[in-house]
PDB file of N, CA and C in Angstrom:
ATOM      1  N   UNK A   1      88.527  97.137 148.555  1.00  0.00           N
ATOM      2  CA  UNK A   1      89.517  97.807 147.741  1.00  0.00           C
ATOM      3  C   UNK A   1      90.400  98.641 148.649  1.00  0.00           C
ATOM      4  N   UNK A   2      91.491  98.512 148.243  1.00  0.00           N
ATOM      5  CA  UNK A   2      92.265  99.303 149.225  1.00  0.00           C
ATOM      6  C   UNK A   2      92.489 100.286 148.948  1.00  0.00           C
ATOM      7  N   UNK A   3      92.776 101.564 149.498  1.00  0.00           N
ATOM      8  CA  UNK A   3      92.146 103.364 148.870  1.00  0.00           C
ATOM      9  C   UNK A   3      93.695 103.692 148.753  1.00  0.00           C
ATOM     10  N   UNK A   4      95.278 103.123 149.342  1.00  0.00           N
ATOM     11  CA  UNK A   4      96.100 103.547 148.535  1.00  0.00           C
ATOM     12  C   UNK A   4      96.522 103.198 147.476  1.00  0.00           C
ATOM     13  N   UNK A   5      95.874 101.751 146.891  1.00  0.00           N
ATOM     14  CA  UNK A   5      95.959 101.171 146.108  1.00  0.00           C
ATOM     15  C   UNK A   5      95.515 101.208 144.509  1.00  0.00           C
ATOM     16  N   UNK A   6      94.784 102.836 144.033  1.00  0.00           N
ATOM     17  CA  UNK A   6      94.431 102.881 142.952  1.00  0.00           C
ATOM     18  C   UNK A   6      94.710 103.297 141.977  1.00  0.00           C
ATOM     19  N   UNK A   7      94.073 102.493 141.373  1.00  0.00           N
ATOM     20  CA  UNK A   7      94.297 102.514 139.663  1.00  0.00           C
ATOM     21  C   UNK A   7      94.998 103.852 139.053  1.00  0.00           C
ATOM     22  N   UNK A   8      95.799 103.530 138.346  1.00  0.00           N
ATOM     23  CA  UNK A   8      96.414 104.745 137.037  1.00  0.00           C
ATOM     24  C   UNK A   8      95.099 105.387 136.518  1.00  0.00           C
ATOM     25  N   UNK A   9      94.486 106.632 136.126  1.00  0.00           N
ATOM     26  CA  UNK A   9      93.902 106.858 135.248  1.00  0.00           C
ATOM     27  C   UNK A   9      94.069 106.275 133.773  1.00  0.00           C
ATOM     28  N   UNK A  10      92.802 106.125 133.243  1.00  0.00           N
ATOM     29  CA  UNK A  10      92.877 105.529 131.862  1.00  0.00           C
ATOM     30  C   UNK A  10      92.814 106.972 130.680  1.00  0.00           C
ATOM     31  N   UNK A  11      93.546 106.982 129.769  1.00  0.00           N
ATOM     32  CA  UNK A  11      93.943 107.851 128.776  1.00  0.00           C
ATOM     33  C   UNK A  11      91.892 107.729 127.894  1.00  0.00           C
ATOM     34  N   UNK A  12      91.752 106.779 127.862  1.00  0.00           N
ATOM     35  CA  UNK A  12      90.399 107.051 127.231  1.00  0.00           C
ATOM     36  C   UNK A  12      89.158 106.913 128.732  1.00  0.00           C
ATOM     37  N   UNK A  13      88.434 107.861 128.155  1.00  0.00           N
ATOM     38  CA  UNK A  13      86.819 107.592 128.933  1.00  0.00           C
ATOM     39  C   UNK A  13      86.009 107.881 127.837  1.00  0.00           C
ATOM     40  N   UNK A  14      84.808 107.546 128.647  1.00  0.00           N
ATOM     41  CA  UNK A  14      83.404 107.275 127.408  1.00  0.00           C
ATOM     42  C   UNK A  14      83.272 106.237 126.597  1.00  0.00           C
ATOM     43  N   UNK A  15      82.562 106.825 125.773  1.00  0.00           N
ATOM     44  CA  UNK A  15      82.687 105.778 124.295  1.00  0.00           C
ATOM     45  C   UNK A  15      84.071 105.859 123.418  1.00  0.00           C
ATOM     46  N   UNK A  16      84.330 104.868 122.609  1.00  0.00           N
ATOM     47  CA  UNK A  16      85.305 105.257 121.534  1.00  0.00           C
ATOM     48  C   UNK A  16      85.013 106.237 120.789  1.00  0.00           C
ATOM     49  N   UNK A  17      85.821 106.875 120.096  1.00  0.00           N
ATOM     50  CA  UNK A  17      85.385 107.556 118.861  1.00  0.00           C
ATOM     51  C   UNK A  17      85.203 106.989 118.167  1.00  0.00           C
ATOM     52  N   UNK A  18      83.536 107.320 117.233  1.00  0.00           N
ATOM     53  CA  UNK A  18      82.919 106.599 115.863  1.00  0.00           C
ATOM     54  C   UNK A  18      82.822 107.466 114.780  1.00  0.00           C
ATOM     55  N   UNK A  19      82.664 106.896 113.847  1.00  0.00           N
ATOM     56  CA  UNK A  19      82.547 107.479 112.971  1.00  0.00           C
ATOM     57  C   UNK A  19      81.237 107.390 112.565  1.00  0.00           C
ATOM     58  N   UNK A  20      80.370 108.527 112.395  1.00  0.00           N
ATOM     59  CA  UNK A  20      78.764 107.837 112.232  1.00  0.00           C
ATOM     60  C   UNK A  20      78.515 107.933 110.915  1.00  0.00           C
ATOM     61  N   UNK A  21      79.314 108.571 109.583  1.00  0.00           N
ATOM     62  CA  UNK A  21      78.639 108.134 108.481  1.00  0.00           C
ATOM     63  C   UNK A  21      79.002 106.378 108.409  1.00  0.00           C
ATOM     64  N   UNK A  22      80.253 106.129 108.865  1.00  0.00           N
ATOM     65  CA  UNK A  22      79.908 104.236 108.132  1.00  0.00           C
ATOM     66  C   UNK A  22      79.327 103.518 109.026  1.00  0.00           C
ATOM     67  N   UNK A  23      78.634 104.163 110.565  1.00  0.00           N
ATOM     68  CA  UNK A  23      77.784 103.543 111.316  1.00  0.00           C
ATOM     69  C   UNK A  23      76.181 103.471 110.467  1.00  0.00           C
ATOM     70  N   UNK A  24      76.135 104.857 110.397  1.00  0.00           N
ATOM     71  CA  UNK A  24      75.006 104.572 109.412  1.00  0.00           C
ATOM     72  C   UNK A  24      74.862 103.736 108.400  1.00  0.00           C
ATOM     73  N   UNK A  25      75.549 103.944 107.225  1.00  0.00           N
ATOM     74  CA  UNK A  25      76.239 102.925 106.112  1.00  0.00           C
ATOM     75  C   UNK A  25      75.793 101.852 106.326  1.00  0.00           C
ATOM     76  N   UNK A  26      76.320 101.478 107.820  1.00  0.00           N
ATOM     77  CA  UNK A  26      75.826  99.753 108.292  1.00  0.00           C
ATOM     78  C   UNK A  26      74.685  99.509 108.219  1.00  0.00           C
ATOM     79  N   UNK A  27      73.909 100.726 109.307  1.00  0.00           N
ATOM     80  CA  UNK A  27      72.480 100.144 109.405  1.00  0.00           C
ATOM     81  C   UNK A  27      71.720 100.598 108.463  1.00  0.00           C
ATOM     82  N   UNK A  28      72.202 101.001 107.021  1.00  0.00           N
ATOM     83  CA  UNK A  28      71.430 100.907 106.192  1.00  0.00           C
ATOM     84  C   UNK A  28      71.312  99.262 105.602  1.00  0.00           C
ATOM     85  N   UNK A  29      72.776  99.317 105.422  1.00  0.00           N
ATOM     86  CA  UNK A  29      72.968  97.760 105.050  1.00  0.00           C
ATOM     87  C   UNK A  29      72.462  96.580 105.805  1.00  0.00           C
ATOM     88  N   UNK A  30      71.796  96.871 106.860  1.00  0.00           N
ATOM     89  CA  UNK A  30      71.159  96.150 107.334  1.00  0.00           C
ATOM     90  C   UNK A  30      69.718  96.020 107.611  1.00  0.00           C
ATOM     91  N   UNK A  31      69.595  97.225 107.058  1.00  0.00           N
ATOM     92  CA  UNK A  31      67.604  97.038 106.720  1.00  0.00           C
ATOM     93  C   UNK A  31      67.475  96.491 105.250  1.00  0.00           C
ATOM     94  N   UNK A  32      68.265  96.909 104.521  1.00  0.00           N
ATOM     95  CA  UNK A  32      68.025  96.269 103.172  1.00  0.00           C
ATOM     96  C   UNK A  32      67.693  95.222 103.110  1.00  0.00           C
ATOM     97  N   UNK A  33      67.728  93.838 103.165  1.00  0.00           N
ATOM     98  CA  UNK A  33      67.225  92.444 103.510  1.00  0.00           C
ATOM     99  C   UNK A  33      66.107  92.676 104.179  1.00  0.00           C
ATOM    100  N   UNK A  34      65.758  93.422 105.544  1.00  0.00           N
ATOM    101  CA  UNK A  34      64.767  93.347 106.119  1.00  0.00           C
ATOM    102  C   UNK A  34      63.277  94.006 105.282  1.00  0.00           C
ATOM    103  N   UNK A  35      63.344  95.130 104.477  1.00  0.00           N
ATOM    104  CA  UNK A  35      62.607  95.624 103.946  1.00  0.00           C
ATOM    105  C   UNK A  35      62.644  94.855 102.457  1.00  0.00           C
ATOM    106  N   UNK A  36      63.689  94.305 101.841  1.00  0.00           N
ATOM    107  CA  UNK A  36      63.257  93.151 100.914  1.00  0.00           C
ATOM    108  C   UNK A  36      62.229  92.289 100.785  1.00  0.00           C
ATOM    109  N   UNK A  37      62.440  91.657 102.165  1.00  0.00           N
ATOM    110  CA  UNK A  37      61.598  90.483 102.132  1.00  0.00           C
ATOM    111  C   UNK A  37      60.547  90.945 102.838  1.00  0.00           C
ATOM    112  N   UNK A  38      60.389  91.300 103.533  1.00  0.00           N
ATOM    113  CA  UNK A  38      58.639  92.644 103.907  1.00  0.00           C
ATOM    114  C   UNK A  38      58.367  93.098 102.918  1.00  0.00           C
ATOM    115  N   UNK A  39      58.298  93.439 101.879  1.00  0.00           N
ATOM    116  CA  UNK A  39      58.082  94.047 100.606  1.00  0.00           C
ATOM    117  C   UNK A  39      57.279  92.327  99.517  1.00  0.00           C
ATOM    118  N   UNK A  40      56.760  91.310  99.897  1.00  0.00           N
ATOM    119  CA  UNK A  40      56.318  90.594  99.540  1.00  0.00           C
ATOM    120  C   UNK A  40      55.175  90.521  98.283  1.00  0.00           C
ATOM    121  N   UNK A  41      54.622  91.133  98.101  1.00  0.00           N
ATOM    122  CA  UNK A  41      54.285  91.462  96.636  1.00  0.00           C
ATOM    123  C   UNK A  41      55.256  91.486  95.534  1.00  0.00           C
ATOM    124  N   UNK A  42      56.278  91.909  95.716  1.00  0.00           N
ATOM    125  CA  UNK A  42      57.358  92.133  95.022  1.00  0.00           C
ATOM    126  C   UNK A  42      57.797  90.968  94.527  1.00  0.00           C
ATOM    127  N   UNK A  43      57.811  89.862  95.353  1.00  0.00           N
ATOM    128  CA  UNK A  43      58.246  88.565  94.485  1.00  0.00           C
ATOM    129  C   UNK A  43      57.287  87.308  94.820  1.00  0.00           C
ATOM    130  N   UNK A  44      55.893  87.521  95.211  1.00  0.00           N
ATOM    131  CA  UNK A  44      55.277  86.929  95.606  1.00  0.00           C
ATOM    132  C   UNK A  44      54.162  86.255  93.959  1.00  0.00           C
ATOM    133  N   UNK A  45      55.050  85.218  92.787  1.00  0.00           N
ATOM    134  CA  UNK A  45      55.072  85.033  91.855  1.00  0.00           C
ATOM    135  C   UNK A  45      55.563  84.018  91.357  1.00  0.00           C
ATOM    136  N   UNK A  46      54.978  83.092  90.463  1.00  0.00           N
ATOM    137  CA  UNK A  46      55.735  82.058  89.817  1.00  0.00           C
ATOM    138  C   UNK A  46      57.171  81.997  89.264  1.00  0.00           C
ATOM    139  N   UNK A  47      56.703  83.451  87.989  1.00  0.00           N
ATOM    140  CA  UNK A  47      57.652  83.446  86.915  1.00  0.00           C
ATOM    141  C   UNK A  47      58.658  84.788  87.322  1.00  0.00           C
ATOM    142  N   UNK A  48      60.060  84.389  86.964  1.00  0.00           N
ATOM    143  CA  UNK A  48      60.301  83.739  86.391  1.00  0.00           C
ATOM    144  C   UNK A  48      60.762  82.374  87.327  1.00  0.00           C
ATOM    145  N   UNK A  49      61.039  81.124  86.786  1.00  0.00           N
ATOM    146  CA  UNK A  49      61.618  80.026  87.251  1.00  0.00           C
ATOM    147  C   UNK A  49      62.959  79.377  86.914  1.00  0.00           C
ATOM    148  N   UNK A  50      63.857  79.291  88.095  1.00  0.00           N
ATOM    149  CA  UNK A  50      64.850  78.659  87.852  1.00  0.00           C
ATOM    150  C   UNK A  50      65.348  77.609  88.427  1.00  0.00           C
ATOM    151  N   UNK A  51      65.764  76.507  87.514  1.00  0.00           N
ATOM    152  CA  UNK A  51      65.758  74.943  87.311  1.00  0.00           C
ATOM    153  C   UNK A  51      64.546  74.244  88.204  1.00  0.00           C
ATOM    154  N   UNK A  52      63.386  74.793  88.108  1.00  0.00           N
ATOM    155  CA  UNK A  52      62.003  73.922  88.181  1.00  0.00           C
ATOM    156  C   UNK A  52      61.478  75.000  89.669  1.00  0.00           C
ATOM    157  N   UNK A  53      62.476  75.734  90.002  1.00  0.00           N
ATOM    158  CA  UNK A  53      62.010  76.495  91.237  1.00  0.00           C
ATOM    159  C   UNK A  53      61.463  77.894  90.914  1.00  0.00           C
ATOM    160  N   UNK A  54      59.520  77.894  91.577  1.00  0.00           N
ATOM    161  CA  UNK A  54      59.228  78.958  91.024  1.00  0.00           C
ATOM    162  C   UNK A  54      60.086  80.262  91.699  1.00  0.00           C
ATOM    163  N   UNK A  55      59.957  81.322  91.287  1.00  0.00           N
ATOM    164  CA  UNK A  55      60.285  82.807  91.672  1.00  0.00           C
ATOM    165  C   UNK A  55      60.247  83.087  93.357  1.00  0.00           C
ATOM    166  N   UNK A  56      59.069  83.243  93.512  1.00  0.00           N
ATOM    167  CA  UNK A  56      58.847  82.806  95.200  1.00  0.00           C
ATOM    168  C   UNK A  56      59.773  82.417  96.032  1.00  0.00           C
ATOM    169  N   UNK A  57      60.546  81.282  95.923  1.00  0.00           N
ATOM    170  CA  UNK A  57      61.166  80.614  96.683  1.00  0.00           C
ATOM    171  C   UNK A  57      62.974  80.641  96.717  1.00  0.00           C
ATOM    172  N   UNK A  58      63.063  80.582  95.292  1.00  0.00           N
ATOM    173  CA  UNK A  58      64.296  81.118  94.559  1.00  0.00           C
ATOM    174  C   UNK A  58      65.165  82.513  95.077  1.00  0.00           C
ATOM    175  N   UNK A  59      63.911  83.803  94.929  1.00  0.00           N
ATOM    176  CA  UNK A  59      64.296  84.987  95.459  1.00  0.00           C
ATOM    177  C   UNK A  59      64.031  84.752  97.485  1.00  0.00           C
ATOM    178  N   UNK A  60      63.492  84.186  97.456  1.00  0.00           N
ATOM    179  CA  UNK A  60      63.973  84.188  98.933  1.00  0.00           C
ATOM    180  C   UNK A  60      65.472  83.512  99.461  1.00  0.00           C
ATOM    181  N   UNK A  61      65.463  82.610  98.416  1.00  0.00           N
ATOM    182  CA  UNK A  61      66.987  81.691  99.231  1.00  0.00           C
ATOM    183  C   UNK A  61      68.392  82.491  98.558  1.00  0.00           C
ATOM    184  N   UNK A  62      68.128  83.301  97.537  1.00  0.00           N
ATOM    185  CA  UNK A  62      68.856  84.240  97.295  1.00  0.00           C
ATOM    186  C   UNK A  62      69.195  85.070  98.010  1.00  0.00           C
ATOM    187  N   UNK A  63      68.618  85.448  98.762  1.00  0.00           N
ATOM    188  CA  UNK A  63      68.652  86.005  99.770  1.00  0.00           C
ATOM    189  C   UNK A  63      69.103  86.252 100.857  1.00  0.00           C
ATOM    190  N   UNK A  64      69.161  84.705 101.491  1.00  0.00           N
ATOM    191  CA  UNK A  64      70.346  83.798 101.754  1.00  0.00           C
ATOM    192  C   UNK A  64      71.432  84.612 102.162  1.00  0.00           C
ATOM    193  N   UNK A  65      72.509  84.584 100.988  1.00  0.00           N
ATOM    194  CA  UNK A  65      73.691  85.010 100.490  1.00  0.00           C
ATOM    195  C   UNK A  65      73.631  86.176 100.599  1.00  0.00           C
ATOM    196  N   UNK A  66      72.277  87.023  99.322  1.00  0.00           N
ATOM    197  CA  UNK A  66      73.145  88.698 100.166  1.00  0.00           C
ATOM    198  C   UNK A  66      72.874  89.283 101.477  1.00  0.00           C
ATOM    199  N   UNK A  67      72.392  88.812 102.325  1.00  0.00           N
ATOM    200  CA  UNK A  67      72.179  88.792 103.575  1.00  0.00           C
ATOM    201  C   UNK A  67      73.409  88.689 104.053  1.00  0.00           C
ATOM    202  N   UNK A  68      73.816  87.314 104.244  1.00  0.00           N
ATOM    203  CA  UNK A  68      74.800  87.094 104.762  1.00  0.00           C
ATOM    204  C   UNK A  68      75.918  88.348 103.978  1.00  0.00           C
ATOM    205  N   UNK A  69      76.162  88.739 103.002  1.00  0.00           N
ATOM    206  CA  UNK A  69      77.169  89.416 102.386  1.00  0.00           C
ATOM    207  C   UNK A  69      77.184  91.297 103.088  1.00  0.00           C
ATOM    208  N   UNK A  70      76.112  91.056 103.037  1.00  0.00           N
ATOM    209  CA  UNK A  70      75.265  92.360 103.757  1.00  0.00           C
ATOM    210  C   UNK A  70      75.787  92.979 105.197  1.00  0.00           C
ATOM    211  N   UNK A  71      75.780  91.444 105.427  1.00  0.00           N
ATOM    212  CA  UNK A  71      76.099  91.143 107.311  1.00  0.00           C
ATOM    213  C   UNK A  71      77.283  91.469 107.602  1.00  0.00           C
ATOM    214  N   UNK A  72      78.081  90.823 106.910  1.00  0.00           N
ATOM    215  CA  UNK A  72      79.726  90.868 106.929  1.00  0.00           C
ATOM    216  C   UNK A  72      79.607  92.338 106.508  1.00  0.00           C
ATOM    217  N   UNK A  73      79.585  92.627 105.360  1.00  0.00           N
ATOM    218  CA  UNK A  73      80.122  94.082 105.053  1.00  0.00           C
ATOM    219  C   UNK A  73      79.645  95.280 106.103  1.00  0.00           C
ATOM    220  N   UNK A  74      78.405  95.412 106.783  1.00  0.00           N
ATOM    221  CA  UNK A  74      78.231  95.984 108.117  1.00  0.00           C
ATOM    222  C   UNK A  74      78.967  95.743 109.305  1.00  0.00           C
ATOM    223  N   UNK A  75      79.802  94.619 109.333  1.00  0.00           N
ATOM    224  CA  UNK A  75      80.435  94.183 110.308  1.00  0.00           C
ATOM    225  C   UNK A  75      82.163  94.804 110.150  1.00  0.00           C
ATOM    226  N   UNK A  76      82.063  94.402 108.866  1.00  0.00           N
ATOM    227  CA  UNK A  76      83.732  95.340 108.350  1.00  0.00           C
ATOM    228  C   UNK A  76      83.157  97.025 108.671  1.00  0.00           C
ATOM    229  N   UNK A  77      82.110  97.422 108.230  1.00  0.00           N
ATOM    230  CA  UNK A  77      82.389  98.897 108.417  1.00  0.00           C
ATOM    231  C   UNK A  77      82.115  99.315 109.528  1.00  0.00           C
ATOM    232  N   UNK A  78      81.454  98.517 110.403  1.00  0.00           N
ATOM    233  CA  UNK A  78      81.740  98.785 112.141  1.00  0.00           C
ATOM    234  C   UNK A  78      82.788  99.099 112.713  1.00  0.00           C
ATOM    235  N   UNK A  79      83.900  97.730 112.067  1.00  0.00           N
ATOM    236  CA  UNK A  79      84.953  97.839 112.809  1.00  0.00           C
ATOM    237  C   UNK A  79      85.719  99.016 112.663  1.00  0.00           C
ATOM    238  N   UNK A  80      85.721  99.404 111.253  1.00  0.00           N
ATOM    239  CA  UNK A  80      86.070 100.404 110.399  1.00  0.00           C
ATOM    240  C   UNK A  80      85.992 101.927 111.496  1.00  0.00           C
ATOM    241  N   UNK A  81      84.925 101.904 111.532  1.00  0.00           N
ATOM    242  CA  UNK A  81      84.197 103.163 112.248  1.00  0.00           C
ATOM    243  C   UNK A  81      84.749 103.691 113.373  1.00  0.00           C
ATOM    244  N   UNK A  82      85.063 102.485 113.991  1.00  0.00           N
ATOM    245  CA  UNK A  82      85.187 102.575 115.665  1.00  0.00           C
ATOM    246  C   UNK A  82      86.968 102.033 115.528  1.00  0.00           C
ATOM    247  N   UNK A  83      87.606 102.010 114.504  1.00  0.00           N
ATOM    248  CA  UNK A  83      89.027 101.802 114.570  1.00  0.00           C
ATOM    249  C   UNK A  83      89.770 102.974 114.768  1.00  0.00           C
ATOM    250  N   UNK A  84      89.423 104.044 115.285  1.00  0.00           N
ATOM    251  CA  UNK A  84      90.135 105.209 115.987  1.00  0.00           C
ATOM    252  C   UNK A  84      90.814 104.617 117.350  1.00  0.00           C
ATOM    253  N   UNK A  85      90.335 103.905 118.219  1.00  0.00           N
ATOM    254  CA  UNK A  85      90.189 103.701 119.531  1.00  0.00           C
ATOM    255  C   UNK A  85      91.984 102.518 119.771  1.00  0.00           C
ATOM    256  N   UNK A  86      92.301 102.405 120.880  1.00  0.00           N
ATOM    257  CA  UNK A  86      93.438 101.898 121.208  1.00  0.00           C
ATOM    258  C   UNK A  86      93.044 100.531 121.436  1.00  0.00           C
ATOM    259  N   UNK A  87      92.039 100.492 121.937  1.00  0.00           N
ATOM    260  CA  UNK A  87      91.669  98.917 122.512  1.00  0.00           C
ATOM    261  C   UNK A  87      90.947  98.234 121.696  1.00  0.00           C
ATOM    262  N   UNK A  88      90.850  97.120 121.978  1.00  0.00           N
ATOM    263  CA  UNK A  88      90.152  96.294 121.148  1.00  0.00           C
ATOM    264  C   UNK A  88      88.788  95.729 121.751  1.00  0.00           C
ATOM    265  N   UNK A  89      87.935  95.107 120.555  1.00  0.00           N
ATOM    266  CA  UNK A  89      86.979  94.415 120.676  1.00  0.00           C
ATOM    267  C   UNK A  89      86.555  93.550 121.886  1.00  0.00           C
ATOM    268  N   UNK A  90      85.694  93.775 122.814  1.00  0.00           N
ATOM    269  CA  UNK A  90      86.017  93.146 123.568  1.00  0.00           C
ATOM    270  C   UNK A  90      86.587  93.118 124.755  1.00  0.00           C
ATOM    271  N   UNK A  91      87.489  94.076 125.135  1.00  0.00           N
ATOM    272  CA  UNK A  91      88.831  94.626 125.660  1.00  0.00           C
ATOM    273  C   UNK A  91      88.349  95.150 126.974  1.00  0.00           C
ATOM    274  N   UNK A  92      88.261  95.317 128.251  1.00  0.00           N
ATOM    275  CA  UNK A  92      87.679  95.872 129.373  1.00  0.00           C
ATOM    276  C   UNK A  92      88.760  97.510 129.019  1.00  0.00           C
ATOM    277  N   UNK A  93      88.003  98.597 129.075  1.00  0.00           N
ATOM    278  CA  UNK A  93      88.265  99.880 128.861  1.00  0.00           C
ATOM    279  C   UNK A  93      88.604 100.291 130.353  1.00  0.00           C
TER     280      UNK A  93
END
């Protein structure tokens, strides 16, 4: 590196600014599924059944979906959180 050669200072150091209630927010939204389906007593059951599929199996693939819905919406309020910052995702700071 050449020592007359350096860099501008950068206007940000550290971390971005976050916002930690919708950081939290997230990782609530993201244990929810996890403590769902750990919670197995809870739907570990025939009835009720829908279209020939007992309970059991049904509430798990349901699951599926709000998972995934879960996922995304933690992912929007990430971005959310940390959208103070100039740079982007990704972005070498």
């Amino acid at each position: 590196m050449n020592p007359g050669n350096t860099p501008p200072p950068r206007p940000e150091q550290g971390p971005p600014p976050t916002d930690k209630t919708k950081m939290a927010i997230a990782a609530v939204l993201l244990v929810i599924p996890i403590v769902a389906l750990l919670w197995v007593p809870s739907y570990a059951r025939d009835e009720p059944e829908l279209w020939g599929f007992p309970f059991f199996f049904w509430y798990q693939f349901l699951w599926v979906f709000i998972c995934s819905a879960l996922t995304w919406a933690a992912y929007k309020l990430t971005l959310s959180a940390r959208g103070l910052t100039t740079h982007k995702a990704g972005e070498d700071r």
